[in-house]
N, C-alpha and C. Protein backbone atom coordinates (compact mmCIF):
# COMPACT_ATOMS: atom_id res chain seq x y z
N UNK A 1 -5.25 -45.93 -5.92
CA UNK A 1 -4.92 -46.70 -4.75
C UNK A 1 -3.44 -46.48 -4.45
N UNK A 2 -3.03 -46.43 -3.06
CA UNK A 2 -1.59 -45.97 -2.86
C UNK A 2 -0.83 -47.26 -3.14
N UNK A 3 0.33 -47.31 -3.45
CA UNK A 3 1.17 -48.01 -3.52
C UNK A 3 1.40 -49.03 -1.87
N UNK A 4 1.63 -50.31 -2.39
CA UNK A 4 1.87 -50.82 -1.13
C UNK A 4 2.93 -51.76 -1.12
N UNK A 5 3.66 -51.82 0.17
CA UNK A 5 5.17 -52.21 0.58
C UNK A 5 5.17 -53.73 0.82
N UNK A 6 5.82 -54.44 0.20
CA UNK A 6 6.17 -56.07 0.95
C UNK A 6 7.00 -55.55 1.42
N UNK A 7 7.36 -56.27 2.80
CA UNK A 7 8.15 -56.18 3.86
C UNK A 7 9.07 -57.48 3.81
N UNK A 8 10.51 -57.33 4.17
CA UNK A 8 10.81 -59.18 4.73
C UNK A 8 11.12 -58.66 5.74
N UNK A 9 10.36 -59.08 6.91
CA UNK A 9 10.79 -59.23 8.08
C UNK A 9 10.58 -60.82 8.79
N UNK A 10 10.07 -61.86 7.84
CA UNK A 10 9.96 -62.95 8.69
C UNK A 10 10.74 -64.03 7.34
N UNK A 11 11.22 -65.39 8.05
CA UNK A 11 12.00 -66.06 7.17
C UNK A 11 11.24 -66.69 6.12
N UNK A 12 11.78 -67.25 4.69
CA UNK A 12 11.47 -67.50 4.31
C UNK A 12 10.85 -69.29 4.71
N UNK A 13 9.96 -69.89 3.94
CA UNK A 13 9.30 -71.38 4.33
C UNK A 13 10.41 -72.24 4.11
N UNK A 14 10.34 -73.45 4.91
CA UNK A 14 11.11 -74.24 4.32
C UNK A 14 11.50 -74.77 2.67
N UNK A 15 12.36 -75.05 2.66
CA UNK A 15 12.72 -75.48 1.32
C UNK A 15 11.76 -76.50 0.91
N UNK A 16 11.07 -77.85 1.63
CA UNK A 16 10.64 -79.28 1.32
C UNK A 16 9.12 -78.70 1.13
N UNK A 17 8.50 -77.57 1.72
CA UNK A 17 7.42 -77.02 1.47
C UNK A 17 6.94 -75.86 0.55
N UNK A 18 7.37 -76.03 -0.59
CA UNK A 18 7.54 -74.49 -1.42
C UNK A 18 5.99 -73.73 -1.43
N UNK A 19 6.10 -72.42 -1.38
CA UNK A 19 4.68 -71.76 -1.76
C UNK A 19 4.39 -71.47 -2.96
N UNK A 20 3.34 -71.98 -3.31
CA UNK A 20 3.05 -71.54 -5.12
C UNK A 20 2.74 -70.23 -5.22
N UNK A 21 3.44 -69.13 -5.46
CA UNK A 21 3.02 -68.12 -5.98
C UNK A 21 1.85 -67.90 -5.87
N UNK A 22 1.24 -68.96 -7.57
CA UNK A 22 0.10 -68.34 -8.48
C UNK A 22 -0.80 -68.57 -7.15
N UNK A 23 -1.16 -69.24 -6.45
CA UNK A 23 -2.29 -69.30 -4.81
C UNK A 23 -2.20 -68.17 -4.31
N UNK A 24 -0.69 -67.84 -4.07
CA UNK A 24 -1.05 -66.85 -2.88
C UNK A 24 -0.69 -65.10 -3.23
N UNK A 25 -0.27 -64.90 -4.59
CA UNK A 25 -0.49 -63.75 -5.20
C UNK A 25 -1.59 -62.61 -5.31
N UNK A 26 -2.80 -63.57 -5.74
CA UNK A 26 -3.86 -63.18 -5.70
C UNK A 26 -4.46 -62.74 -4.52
N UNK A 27 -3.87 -62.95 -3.62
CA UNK A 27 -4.88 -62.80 -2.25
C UNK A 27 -4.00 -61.56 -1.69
N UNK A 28 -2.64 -61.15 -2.26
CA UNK A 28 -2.28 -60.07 -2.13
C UNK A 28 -2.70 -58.72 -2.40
N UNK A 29 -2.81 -59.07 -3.80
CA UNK A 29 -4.03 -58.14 -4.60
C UNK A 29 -5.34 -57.77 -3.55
N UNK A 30 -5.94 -58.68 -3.57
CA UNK A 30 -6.98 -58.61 -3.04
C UNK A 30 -6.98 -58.41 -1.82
N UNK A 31 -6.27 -58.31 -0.70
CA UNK A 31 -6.09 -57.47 0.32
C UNK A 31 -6.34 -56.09 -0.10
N UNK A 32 -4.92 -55.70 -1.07
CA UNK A 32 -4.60 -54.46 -1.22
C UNK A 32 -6.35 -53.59 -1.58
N UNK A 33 -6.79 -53.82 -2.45
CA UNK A 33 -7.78 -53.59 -3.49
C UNK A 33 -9.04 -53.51 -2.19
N UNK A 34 -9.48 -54.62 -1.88
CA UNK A 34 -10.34 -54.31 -1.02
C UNK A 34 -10.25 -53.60 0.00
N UNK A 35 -9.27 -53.16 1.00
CA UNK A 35 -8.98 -52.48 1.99
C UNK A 35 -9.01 -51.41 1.79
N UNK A 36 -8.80 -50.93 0.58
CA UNK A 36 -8.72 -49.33 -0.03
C UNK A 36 -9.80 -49.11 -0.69
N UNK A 37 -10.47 -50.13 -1.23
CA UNK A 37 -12.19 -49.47 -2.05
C UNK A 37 -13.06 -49.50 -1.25
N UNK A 38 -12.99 -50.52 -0.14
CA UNK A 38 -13.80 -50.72 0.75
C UNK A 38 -14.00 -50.01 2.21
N UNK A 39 -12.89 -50.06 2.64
CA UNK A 39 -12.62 -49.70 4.18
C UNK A 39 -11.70 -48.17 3.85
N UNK A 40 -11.45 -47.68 2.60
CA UNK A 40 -10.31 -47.03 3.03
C UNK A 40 -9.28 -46.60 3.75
N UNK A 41 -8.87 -47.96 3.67
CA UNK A 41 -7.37 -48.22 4.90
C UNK A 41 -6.40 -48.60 3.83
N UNK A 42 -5.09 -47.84 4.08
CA UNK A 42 -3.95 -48.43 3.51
C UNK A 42 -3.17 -49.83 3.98
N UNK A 43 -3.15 -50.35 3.48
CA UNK A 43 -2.42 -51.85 4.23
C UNK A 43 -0.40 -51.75 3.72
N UNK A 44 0.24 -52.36 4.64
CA UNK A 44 1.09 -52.83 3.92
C UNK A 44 0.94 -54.34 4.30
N UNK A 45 1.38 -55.28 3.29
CA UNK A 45 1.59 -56.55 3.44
C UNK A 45 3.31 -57.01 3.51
N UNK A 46 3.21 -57.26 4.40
CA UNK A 46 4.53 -58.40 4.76
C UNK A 46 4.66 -59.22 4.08
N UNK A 47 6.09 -59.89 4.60
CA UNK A 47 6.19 -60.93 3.36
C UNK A 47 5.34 -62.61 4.31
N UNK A 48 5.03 -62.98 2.85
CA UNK A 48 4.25 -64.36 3.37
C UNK A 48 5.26 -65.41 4.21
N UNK A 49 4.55 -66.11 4.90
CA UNK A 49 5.11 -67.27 5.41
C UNK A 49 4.66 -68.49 6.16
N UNK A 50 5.15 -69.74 6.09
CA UNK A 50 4.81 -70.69 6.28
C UNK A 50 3.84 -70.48 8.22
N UNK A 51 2.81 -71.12 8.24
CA UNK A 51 2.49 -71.42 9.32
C UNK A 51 2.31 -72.30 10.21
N UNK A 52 2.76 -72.84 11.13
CA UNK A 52 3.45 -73.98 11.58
C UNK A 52 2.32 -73.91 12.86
N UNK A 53 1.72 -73.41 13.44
CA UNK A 53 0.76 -73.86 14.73
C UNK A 53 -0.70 -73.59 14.15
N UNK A 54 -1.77 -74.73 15.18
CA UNK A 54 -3.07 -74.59 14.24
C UNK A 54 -3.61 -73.68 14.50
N UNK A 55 -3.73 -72.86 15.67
CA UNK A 55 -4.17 -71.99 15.93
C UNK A 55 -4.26 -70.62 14.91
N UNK A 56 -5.53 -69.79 14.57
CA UNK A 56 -5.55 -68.88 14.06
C UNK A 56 -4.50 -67.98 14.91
N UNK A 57 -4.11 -66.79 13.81
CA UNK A 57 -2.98 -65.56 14.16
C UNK A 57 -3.75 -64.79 15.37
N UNK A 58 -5.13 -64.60 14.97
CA UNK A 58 -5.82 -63.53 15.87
C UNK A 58 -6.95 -63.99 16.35
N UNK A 59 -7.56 -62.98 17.55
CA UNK A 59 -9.19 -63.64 17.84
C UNK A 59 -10.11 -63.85 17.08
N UNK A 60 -10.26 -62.59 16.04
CA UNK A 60 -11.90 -62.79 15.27
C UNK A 60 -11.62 -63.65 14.08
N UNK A 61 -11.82 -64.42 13.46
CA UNK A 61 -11.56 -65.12 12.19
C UNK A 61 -13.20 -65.00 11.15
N UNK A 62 -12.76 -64.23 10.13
CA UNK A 62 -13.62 -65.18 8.81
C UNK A 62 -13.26 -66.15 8.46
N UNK A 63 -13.89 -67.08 7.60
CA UNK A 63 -13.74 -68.19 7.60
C UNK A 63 -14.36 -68.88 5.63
N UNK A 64 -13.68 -68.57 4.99
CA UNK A 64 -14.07 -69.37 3.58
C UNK A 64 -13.90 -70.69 3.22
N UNK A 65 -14.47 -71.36 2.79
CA UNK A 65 -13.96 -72.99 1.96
C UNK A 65 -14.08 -73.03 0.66
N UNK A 66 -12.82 -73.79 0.39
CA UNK A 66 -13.20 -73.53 -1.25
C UNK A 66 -13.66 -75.52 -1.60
N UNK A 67 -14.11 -74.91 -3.06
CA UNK A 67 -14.28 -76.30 -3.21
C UNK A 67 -14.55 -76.32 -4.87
N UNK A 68 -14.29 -77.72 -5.64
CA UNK A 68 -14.24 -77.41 -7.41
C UNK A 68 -12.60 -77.72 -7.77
N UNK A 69 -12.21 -76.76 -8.64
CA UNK A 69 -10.60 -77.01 -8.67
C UNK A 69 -9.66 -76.40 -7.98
N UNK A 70 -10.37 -76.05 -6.77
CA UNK A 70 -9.42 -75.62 -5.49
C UNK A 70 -10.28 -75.98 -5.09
N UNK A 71 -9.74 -76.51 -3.30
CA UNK A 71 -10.31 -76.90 -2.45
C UNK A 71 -9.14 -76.41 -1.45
N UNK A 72 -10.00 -76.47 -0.32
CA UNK A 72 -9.14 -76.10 0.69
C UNK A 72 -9.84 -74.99 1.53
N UNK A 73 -9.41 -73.78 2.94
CA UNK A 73 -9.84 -73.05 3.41
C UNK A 73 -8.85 -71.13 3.74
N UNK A 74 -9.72 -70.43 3.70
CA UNK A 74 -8.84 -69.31 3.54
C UNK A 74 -9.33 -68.23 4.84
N UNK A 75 -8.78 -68.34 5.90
CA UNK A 75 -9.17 -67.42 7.47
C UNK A 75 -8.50 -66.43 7.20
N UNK A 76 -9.64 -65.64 7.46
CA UNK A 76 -8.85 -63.58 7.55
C UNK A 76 -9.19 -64.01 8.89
N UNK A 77 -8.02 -63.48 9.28
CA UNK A 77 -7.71 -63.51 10.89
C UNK A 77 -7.33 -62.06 11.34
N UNK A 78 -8.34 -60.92 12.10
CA UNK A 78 -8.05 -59.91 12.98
C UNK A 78 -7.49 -59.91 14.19
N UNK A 79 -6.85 -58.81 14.50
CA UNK A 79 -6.60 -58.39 16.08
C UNK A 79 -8.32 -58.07 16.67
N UNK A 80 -8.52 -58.35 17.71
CA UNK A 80 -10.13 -57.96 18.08
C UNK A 80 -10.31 -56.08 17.99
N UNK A 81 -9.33 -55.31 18.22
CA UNK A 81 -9.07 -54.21 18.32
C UNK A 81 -9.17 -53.68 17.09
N UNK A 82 -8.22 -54.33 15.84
CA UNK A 82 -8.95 -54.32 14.38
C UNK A 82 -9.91 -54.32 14.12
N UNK A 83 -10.36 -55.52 14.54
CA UNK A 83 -11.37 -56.08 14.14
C UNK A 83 -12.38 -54.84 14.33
N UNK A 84 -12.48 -54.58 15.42
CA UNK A 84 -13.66 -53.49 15.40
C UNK A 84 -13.16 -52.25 14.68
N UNK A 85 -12.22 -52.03 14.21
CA UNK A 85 -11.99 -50.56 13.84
C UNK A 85 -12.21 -50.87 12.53
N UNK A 86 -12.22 -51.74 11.94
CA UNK A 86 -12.01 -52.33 10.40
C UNK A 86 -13.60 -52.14 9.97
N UNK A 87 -14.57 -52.80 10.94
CA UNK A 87 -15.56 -53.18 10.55
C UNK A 87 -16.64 -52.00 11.21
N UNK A 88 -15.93 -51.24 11.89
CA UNK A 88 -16.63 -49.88 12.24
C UNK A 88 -16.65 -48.84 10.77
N UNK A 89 -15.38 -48.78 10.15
CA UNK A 89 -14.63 -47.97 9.17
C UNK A 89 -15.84 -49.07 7.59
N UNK A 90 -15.88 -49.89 7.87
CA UNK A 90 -16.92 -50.24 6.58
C UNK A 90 -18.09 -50.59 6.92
N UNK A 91 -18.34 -50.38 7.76
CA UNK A 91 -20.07 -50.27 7.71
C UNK A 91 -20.43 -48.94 8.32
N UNK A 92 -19.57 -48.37 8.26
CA UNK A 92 -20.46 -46.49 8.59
C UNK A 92 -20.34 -46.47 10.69
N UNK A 93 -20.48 -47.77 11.50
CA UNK A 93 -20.97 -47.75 12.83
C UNK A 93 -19.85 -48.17 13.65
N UNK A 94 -20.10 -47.90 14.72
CA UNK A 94 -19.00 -48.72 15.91
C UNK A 94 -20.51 -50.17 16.42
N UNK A 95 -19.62 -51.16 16.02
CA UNK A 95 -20.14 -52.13 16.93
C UNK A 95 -19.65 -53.38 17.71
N UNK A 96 -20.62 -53.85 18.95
CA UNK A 96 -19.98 -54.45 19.66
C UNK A 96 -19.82 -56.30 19.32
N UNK A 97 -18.32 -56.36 19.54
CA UNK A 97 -18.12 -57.61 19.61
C UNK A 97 -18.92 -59.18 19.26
N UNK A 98 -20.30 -58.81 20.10
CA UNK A 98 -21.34 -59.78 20.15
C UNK A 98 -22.44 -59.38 19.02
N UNK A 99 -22.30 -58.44 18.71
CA UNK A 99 -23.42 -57.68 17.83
C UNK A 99 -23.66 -58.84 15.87
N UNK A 100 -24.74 -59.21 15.76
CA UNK A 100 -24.52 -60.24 14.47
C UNK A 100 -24.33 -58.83 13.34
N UNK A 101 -24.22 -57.56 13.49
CA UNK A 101 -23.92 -56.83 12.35
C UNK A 101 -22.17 -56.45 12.67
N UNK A 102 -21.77 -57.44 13.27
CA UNK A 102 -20.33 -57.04 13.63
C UNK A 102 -20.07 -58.08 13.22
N UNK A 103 -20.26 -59.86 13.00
CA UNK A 103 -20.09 -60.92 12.35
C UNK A 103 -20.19 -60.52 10.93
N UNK A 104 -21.67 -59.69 10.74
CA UNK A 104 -21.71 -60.02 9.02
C UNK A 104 -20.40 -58.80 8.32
N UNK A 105 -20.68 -57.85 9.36
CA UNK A 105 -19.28 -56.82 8.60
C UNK A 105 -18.04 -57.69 8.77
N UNK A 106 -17.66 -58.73 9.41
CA UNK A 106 -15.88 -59.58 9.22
C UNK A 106 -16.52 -60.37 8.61
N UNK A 107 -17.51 -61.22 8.05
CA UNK A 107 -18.00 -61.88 7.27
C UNK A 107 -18.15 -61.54 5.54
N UNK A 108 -18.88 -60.45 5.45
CA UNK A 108 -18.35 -59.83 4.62
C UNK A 108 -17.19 -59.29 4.07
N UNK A 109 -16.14 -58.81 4.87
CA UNK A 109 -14.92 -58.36 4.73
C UNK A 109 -13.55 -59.66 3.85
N UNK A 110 -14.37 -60.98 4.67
CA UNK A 110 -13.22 -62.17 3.93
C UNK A 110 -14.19 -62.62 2.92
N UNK A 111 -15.22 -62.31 2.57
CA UNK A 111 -15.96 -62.64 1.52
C UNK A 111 -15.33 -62.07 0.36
N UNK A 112 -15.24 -60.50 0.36
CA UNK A 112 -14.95 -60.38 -1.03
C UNK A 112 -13.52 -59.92 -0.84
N UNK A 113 -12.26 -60.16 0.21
CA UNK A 113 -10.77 -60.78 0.23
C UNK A 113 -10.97 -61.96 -0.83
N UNK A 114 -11.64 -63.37 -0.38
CA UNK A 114 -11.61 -64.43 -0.77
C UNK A 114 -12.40 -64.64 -2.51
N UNK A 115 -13.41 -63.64 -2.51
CA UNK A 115 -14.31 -63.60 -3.76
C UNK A 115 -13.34 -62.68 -4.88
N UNK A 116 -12.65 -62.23 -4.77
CA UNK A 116 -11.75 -61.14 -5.23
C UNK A 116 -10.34 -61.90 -5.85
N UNK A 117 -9.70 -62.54 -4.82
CA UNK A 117 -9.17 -63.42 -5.08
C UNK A 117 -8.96 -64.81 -6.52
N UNK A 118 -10.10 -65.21 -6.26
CA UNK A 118 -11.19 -66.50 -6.35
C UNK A 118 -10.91 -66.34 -8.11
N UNK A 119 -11.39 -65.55 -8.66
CA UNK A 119 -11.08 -64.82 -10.52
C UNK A 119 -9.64 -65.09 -10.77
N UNK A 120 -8.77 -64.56 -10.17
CA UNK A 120 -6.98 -64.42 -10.40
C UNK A 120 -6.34 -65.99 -9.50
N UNK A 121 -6.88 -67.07 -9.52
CA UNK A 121 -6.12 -68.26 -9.62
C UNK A 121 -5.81 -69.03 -9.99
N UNK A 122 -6.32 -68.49 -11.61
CA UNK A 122 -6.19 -69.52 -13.17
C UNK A 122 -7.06 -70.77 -13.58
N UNK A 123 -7.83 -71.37 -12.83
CA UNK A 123 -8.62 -72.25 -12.69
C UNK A 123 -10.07 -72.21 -13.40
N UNK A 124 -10.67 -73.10 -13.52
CA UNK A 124 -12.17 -72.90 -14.10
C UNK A 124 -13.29 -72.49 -13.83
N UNK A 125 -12.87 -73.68 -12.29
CA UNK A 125 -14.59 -73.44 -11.15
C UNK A 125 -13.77 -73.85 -9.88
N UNK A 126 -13.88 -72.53 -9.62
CA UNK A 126 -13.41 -72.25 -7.94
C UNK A 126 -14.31 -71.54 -7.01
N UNK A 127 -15.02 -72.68 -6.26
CA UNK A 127 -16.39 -72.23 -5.42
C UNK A 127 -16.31 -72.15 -3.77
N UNK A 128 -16.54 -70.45 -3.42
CA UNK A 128 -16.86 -71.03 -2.46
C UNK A 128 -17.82 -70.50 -1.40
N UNK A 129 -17.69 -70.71 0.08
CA UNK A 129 -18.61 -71.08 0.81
C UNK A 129 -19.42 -69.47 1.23
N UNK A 130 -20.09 -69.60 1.91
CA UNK A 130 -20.29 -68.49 2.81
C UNK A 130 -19.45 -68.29 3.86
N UNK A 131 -19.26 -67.13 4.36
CA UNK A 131 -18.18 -67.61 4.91
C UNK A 131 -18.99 -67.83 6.51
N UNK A 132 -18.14 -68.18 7.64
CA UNK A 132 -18.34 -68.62 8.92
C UNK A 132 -17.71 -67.50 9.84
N UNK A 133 -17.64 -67.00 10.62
CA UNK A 133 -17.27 -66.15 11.68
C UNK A 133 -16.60 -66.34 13.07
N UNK A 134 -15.73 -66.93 13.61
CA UNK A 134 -15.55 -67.35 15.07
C UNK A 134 -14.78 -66.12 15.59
N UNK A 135 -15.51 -66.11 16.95
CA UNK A 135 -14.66 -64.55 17.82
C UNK A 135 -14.34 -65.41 19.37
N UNK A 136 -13.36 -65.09 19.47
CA UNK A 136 -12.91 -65.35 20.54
C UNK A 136 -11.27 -66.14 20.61
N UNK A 137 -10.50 -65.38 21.56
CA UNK A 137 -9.09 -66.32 21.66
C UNK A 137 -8.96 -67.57 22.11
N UNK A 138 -7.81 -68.28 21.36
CA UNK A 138 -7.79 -69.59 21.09
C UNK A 138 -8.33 -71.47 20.15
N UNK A 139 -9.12 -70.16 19.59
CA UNK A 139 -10.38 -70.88 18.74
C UNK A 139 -9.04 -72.13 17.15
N UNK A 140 -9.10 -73.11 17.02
CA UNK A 140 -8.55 -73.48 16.14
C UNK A 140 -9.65 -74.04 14.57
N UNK A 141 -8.97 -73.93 13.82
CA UNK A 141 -9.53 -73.83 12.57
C UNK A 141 -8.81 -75.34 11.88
N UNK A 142 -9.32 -76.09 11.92
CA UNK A 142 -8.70 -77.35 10.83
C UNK A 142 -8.77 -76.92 9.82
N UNK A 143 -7.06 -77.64 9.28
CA UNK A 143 -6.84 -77.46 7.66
C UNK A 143 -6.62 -78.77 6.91
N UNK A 144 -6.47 -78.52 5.80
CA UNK A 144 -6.04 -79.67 5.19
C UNK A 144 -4.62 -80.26 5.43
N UNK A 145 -4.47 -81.01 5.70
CA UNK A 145 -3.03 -81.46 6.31
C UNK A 145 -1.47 -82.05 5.55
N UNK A 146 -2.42 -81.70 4.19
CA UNK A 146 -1.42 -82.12 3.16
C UNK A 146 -1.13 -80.93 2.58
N UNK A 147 -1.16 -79.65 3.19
CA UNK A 147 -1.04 -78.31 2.25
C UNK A 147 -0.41 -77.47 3.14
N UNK A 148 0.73 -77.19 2.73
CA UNK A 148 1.19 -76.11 3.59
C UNK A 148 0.22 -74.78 4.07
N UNK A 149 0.16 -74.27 5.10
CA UNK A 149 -0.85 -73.20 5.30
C UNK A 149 0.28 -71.84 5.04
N UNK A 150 -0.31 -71.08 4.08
CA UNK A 150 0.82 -69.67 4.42
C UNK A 150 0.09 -68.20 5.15
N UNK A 151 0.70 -67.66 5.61
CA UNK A 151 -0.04 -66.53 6.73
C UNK A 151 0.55 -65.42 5.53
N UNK A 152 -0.58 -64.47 5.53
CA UNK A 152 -0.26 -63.80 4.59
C UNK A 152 -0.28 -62.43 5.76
N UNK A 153 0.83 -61.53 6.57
CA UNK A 153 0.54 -60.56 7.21
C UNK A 153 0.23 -59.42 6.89
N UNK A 154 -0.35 -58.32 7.27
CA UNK A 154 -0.80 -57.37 6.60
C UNK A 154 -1.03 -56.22 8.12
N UNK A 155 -0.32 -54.85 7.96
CA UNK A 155 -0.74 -53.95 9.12
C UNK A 155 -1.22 -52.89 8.19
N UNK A 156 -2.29 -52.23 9.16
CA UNK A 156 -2.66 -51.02 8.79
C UNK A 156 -2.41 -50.23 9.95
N UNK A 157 -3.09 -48.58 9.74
CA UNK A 157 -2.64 -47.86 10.96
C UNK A 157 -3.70 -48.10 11.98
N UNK A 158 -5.33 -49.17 12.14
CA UNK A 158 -5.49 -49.33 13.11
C UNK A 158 -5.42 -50.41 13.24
N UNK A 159 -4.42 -51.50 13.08
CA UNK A 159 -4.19 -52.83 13.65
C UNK A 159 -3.88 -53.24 12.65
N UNK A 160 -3.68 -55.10 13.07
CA UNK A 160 -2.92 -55.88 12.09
C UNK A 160 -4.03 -57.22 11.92
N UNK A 161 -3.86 -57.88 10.46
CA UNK A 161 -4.71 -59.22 10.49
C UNK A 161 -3.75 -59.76 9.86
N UNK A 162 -4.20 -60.70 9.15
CA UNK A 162 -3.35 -61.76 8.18
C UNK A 162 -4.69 -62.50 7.30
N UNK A 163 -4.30 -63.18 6.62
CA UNK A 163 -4.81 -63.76 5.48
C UNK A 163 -4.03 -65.47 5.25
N UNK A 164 -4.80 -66.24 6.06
CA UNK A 164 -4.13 -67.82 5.98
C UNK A 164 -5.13 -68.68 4.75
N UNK A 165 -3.79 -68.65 4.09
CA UNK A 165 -4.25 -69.47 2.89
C UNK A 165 -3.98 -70.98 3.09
N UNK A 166 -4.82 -72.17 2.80
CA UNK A 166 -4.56 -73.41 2.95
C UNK A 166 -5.20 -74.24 1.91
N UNK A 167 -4.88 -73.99 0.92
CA UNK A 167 -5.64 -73.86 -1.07
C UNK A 167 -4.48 -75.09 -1.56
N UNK A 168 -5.29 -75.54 -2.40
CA UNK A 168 -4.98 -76.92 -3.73
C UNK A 168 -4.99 -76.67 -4.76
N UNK A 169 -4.57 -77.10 -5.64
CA UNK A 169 -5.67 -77.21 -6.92
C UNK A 169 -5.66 -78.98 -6.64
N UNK A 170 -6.28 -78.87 -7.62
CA UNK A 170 -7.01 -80.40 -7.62
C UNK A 170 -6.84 -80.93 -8.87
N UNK A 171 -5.71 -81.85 -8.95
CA UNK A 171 -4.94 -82.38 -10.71
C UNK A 171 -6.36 -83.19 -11.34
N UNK A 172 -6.40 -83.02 -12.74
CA UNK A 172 -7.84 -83.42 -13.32
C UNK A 172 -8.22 -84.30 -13.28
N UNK A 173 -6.83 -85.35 -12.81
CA UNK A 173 -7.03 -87.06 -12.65
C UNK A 173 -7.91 -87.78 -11.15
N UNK A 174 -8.18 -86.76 -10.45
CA UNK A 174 -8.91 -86.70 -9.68
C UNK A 174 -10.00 -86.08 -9.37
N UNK A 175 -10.39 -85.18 -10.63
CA UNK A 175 -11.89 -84.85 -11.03
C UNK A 175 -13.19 -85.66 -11.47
């Protein structure tokens, strides 16, 4: 797998909101890893950062929930233009927008981002959903409101997505 670049081109999060690493490390990996075994696309990832509007980054969103000793939700968010080149490039086809084998290929795609992930966050039982699919601009995604959300950016050479993490753990005293 080729080597891949963090970038800083965007500021770091506020100070009163720190990002835990060990959360959002893993989902670095797992960009990298899946994009290249899967899609054979090189990614570089940017550097992470806080996300401050509810709105998803892009039109097409996957959509995971976690739940167990993380809880919380994790949107791979495409450019629609990605989106189809991404999911043309891993399922062998060009398809359209509306097509449900164009949902299950971005469905699949944050499945095993998020399933990939899911192993490397130190925890016991970290479960989660199937994922959900929304296409179209403007669409908002509720998060948990006590968790900072971080946008994890990521370009390749046919477009750009991100990876919004909005993950817990869950202290045992509340198990």
């Amino acid at each position: 797998m080729p080597a891949t670049v963090l970038k800083s081109n965007v500021a770091p999060a506020p100070a009163e909101q720190p990002i835990d690493a060990r959360l959002i490390l893993p989902f670095v990996k797992s960009v990298r890893m899946v994009f290249w075994t899967m899609v054979r696309v090189q990614t570089t990832v940017l550097r992470p950062h806080l996300k401050t509007e509810p709105a998803p980054s892009y039109d097409v969103s996957g959509i995971i929930g976690f739940s167990g000793d993380v809880v919380g939700s994790v949107v791979v968010s495409f450019q629609g233009a990605a989106a189809r080149k991404l999911a043309a490039r891993f399922a062998g086809s060009e398809m359209e927008l509306n097509s449900p084998d164009f949902a299950d290929a971005i469905g699949e795609l944050a499945n095993m981002v998020v399933g990939s992930a899911k192993k490397d966050l130190g925890v016991a039982a970290a479960h989660i959903t199937l994922p959900s699919v929304i296409i179209g601009a403007g669409h908002v995604v509720r998060r948990l409101s006590d968790v900072p959300c971080i946008v994890i950016p990521v370009q390749t050479p046919v477009g750009d997505f991100c990876v919004e993490v909005n993950i817990r753990t869950v202290p045992p005293s509340l198990k």
